[in-house]
N, C-alpha and C. Protein backbone atom coordinates (compact mmCIF):
# COMPACT_ATOMS: atom_id res chain seq x y z
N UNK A 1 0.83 -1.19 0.00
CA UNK A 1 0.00 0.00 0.00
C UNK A 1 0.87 1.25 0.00
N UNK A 2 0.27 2.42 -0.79
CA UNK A 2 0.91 3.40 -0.99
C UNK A 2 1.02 4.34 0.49
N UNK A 3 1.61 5.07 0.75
CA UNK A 3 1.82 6.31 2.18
C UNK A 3 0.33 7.18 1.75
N UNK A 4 -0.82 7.37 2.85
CA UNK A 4 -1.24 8.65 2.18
C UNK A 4 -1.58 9.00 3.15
N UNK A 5 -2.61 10.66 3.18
CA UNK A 5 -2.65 11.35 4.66
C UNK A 5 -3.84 11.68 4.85
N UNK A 6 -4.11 12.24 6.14
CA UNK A 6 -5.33 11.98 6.98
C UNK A 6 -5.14 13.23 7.65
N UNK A 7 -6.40 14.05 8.00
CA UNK A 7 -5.94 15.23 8.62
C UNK A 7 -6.61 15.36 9.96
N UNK A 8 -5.89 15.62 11.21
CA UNK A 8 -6.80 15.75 12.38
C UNK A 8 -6.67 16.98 13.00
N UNK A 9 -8.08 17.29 14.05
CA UNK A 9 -7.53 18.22 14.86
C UNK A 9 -7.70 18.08 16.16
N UNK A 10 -6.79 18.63 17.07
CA UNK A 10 -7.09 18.53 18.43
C UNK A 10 -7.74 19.51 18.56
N UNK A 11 -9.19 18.87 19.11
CA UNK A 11 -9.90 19.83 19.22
C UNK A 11 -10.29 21.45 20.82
N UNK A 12 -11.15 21.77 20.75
CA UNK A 12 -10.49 22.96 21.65
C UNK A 12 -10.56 22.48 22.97
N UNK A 13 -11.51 20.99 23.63
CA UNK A 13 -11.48 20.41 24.65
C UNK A 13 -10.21 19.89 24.94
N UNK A 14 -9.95 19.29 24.44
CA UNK A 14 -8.56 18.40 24.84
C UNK A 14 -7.41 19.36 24.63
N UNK A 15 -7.43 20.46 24.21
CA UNK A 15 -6.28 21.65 24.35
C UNK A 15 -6.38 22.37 25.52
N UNK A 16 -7.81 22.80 26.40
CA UNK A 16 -7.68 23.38 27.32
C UNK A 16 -7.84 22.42 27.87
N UNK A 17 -7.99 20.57 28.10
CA UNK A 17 -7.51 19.62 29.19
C UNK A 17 -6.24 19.68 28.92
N UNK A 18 -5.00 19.74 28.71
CA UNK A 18 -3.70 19.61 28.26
C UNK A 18 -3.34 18.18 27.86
N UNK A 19 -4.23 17.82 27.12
CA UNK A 19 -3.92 16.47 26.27
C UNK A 19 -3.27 16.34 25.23
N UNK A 20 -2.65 17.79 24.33
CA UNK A 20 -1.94 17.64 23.46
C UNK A 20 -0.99 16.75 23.41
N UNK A 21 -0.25 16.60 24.24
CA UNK A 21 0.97 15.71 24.26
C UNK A 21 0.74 14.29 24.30
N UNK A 22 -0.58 14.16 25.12
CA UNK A 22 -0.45 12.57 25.23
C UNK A 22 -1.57 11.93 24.12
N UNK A 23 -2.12 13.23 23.54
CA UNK A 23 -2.77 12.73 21.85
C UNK A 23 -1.53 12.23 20.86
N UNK A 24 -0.87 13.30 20.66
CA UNK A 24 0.23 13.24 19.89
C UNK A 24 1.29 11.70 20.40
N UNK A 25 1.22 11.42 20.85
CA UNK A 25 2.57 10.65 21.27
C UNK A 25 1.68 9.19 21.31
N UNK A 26 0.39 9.26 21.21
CA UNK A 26 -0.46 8.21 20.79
C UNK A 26 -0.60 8.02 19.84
N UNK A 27 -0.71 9.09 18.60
CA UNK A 27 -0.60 9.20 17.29
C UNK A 27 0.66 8.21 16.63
N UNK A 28 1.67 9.25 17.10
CA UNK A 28 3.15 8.88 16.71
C UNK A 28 3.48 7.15 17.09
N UNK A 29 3.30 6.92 18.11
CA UNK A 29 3.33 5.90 18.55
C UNK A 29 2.39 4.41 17.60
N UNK A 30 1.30 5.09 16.85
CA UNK A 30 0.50 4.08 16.01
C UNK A 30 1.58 4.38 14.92
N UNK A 31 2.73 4.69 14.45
CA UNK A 31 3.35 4.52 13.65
C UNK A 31 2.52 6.16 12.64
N UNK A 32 2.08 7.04 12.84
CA UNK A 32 1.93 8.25 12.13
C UNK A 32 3.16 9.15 11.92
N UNK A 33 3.31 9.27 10.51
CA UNK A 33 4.32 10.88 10.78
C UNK A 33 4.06 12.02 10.33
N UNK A 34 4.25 13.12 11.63
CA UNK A 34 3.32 14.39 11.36
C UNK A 34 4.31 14.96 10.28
N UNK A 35 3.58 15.43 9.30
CA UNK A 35 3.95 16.44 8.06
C UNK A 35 3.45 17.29 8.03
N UNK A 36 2.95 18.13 8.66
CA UNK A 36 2.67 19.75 8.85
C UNK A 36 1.38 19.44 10.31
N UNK A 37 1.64 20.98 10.84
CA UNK A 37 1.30 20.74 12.43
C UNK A 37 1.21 22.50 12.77
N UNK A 38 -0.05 23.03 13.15
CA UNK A 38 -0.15 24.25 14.13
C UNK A 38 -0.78 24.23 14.98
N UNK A 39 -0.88 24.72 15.87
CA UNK A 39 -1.67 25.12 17.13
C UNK A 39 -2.52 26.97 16.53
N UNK A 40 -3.63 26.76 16.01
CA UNK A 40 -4.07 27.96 15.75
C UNK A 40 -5.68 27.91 16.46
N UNK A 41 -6.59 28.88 15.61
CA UNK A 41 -7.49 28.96 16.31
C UNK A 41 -8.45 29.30 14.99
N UNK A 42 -10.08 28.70 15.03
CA UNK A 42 -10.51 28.88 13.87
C UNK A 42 -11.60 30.15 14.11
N UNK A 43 -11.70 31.15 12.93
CA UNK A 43 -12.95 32.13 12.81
C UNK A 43 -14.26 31.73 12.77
N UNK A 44 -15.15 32.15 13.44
CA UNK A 44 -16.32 32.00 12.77
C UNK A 44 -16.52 31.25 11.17
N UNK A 45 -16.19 32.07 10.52
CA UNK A 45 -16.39 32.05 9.03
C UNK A 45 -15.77 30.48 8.76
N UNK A 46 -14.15 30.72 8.92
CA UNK A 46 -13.38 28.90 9.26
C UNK A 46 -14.22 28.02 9.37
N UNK A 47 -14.61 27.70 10.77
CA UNK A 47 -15.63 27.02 11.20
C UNK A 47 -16.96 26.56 10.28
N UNK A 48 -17.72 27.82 9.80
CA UNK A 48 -18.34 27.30 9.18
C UNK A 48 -18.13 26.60 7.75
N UNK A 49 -17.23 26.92 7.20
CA UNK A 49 -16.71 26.68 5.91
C UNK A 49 -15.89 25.15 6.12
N UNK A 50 -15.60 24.75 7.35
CA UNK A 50 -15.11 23.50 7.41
C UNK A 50 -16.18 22.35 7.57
N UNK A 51 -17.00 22.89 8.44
CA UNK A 51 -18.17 22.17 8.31
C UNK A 51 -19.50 22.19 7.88
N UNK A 52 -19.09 23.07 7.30
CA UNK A 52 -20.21 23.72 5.54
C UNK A 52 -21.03 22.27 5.18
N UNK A 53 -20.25 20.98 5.75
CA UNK A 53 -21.14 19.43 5.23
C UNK A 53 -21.89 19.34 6.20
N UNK A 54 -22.05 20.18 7.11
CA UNK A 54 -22.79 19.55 8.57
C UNK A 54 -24.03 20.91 8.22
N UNK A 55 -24.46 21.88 7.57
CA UNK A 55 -24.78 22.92 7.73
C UNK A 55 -26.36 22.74 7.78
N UNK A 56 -26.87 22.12 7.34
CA UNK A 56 -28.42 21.77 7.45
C UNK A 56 -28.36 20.57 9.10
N UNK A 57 -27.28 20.11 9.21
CA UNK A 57 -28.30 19.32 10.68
C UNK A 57 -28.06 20.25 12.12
N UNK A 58 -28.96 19.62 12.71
CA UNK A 58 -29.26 20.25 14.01
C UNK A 58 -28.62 20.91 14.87
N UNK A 59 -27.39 19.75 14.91
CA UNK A 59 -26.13 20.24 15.90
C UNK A 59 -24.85 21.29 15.16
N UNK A 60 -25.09 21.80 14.18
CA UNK A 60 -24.14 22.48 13.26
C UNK A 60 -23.74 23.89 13.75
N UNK A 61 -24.71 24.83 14.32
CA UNK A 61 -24.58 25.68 15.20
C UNK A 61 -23.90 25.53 16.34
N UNK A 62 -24.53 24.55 17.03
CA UNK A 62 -23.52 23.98 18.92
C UNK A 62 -21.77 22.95 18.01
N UNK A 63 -21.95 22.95 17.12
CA UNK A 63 -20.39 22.53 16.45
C UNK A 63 -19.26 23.88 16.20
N UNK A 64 -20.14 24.42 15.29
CA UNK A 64 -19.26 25.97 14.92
C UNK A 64 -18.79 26.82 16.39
N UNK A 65 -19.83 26.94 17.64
CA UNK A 65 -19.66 27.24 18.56
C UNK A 65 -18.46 26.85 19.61
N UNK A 66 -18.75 24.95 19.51
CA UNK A 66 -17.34 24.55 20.05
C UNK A 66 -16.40 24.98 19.40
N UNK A 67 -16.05 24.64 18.16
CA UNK A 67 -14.74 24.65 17.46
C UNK A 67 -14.24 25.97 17.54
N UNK A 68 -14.50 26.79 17.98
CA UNK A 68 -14.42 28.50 17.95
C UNK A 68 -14.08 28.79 19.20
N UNK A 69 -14.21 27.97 20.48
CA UNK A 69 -14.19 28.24 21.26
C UNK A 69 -12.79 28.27 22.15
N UNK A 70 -12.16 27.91 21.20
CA UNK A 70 -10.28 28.14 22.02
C UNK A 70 -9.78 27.71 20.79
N UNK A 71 -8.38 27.61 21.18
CA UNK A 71 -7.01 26.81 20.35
C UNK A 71 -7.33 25.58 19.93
N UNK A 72 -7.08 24.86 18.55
CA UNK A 72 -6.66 23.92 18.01
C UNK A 72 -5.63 23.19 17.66
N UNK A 73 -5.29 22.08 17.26
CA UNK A 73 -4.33 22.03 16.86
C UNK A 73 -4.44 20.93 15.80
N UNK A 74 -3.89 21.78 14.19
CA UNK A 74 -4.15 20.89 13.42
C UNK A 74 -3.33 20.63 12.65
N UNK A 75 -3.17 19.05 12.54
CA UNK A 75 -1.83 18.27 11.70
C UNK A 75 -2.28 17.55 10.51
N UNK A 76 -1.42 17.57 9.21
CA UNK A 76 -1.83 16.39 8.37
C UNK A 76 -0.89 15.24 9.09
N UNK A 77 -1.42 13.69 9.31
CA UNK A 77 -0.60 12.85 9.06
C UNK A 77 -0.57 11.91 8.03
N UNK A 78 0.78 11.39 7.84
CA UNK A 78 0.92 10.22 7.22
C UNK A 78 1.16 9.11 7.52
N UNK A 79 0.34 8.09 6.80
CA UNK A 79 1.26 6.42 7.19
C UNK A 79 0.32 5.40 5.89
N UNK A 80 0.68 4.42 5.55
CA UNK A 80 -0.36 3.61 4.75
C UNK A 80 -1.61 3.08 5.56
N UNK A 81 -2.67 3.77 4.70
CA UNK A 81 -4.13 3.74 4.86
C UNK A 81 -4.04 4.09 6.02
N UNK A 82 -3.84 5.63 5.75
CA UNK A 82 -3.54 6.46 6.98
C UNK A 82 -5.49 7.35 7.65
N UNK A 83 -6.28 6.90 6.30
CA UNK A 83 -7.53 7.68 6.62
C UNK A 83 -8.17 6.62 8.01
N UNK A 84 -8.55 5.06 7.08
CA UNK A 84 -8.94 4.04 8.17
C UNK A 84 -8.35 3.99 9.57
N UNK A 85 -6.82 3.25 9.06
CA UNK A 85 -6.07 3.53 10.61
C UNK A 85 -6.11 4.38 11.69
N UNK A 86 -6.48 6.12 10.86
CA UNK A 86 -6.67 7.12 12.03
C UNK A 86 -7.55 6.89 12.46
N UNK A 87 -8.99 6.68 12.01
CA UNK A 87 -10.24 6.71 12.39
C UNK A 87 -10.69 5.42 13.51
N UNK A 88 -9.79 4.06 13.18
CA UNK A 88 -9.44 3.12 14.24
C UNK A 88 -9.35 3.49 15.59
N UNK A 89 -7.83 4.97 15.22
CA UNK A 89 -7.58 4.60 16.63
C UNK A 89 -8.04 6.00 17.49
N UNK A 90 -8.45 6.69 17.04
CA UNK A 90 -9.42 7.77 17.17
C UNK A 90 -10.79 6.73 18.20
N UNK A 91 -11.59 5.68 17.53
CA UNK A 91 -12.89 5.24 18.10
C UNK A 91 -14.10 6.06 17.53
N UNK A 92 -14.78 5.97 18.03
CA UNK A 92 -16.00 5.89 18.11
C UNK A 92 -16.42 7.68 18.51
N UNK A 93 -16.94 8.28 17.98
CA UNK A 93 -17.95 9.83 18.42
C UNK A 93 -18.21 9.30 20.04
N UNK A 94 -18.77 8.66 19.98
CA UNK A 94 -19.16 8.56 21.65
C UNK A 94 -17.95 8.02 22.19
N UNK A 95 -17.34 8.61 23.45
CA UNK A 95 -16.75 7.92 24.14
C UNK A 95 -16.87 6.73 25.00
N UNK A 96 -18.58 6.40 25.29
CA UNK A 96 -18.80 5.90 25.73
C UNK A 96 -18.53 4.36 24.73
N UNK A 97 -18.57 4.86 24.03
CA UNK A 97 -18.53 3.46 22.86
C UNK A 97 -17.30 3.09 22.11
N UNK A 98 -16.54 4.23 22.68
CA UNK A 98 -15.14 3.96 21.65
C UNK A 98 -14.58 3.03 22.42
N UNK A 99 -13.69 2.19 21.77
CA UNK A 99 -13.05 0.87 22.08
C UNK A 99 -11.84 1.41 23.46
N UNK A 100 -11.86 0.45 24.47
CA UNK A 100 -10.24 0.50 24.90
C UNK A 100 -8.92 1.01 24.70
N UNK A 101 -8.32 2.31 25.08
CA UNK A 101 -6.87 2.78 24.42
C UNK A 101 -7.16 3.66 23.29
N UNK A 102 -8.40 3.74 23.19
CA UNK A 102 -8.56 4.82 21.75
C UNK A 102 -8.71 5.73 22.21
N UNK A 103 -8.26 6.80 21.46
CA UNK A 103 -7.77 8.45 21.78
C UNK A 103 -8.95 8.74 22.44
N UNK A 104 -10.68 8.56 21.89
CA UNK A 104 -11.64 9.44 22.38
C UNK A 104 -12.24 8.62 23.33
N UNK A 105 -11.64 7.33 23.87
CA UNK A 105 -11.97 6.74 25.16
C UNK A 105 -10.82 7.23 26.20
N UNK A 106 -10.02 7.28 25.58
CA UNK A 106 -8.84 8.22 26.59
C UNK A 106 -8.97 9.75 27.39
N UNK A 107 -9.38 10.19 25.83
CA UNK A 107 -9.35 11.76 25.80
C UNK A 107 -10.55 12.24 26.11
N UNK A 108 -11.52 12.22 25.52
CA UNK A 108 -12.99 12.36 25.28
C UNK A 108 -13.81 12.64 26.57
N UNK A 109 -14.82 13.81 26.51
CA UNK A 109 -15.68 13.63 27.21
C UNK A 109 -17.25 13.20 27.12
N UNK A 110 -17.48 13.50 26.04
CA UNK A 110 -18.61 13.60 25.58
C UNK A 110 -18.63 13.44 24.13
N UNK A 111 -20.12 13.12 23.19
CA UNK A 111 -20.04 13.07 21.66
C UNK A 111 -20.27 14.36 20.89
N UNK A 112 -20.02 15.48 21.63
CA UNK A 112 -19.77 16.95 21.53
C UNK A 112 -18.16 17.10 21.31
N UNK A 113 -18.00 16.97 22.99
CA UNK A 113 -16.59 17.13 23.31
C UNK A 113 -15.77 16.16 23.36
N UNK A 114 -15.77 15.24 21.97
CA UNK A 114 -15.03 14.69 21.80
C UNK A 114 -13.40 14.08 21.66
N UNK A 115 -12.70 15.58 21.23
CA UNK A 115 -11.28 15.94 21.50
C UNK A 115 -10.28 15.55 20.35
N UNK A 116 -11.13 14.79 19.25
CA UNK A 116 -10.26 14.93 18.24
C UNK A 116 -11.17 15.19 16.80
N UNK A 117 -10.68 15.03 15.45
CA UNK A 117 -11.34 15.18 14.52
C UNK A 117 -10.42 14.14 13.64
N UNK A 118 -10.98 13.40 13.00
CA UNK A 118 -10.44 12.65 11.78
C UNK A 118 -11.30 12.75 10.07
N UNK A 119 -10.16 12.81 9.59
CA UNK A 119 -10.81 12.74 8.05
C UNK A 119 -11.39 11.22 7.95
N UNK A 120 -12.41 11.64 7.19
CA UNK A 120 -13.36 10.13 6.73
C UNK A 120 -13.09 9.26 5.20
N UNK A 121 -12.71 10.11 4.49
CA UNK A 121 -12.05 9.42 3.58
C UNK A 121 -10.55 10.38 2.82
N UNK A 122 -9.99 9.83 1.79
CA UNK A 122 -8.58 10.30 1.41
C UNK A 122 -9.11 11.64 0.32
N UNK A 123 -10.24 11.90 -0.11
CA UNK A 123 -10.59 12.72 -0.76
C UNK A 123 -10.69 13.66 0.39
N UNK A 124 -11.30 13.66 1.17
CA UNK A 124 -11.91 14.91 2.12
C UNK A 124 -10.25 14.98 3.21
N UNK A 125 -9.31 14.35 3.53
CA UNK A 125 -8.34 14.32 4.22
C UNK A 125 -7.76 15.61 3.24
N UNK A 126 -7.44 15.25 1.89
CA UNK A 126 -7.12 16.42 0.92
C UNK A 126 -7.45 17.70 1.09
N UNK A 127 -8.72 17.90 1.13
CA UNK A 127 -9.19 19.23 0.90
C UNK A 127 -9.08 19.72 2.27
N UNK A 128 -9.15 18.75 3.33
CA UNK A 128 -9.33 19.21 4.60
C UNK A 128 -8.05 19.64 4.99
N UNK A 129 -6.66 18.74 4.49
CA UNK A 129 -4.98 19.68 4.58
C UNK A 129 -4.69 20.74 3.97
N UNK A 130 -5.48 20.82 2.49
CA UNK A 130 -5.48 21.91 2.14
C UNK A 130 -5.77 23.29 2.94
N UNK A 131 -7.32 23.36 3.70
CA UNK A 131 -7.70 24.21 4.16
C UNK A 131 -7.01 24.55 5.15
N UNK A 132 -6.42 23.79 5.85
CA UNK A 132 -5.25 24.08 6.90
C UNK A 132 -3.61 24.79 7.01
N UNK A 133 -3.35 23.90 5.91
CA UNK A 133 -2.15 24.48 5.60
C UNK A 133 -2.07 24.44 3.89
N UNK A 134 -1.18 25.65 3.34
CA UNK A 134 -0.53 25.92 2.12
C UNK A 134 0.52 24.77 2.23
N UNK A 135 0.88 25.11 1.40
CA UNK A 135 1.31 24.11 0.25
C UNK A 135 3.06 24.14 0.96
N UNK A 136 3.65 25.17 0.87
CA UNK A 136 4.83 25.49 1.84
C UNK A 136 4.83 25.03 3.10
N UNK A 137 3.70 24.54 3.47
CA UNK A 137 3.84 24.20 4.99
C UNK A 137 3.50 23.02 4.90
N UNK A 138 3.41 21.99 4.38
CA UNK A 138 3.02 20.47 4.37
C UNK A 138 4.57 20.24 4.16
N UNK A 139 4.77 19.00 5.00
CA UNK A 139 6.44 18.29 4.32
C UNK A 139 6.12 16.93 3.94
């Protein structure tokens, strides 16, 4: 299988729990390598334009709201069948349901405040590194 990438973010819960580090080093540790990485913060406008696919359901407003609501931190990674694998070890939206050792049974509080974000397939991982970082800033 070819290398390809997957884009996540730590989301603004698990940045003001100080879980960055022990997301990341869970990541790294599944064999991921980060190729571009900030700690920024998204606009209004951001927000909605990232989840511009969520914009007709219910919770799309209380989404734009979280994600707006502090620091992020968002990385493309790589590894082969890097979209599945992330989403593995990521788990489940609910924490309550995510498997053993997975980031959002680790990290997670809630299927709100979940604490991470994974791309769902290698098309949307694309557009979704794109929107994050230029082209100069991916390695």
């Amino acid at each position: 299988m070819a290398v390809n990438k997957t884009l996540t973010m730590i989301k603004p819960d698990a940045v003001r729990d100080g879980h960055i580090g022990g997301i990341l080093n869970q990541i790294t540790d599944a064999g991921f390598r980060i190729s571009a990485m900030k700690l920024t913060q998204l606009s209004l406008a951001d927000a909605k334009a990232f989840y511009a696919v969520h914009e007709e359901r219910p919770f799309f407003g209380e989404l734009v709201e979280f994600m707006t609501s502090g620091p992020i931190v968002a990385a493309i990674l790589e590894k082969e069948n890097a979209v599945d694998d992330f989403r593995t070890l990521i788990g489940s939206t609910n924490p309550a349901e995510a498997a053993p050792g997975t980031i959002r049974a680790r990290f997670a509080k809630s299927i709100g405040e979940n604490a991470v974000h994974g791309s769902d397939s290698d098309e949307n991982a694309q557009i979704e590194g794109d929107f994050h970082f230029a082209g100069r800033e991916q390695f």
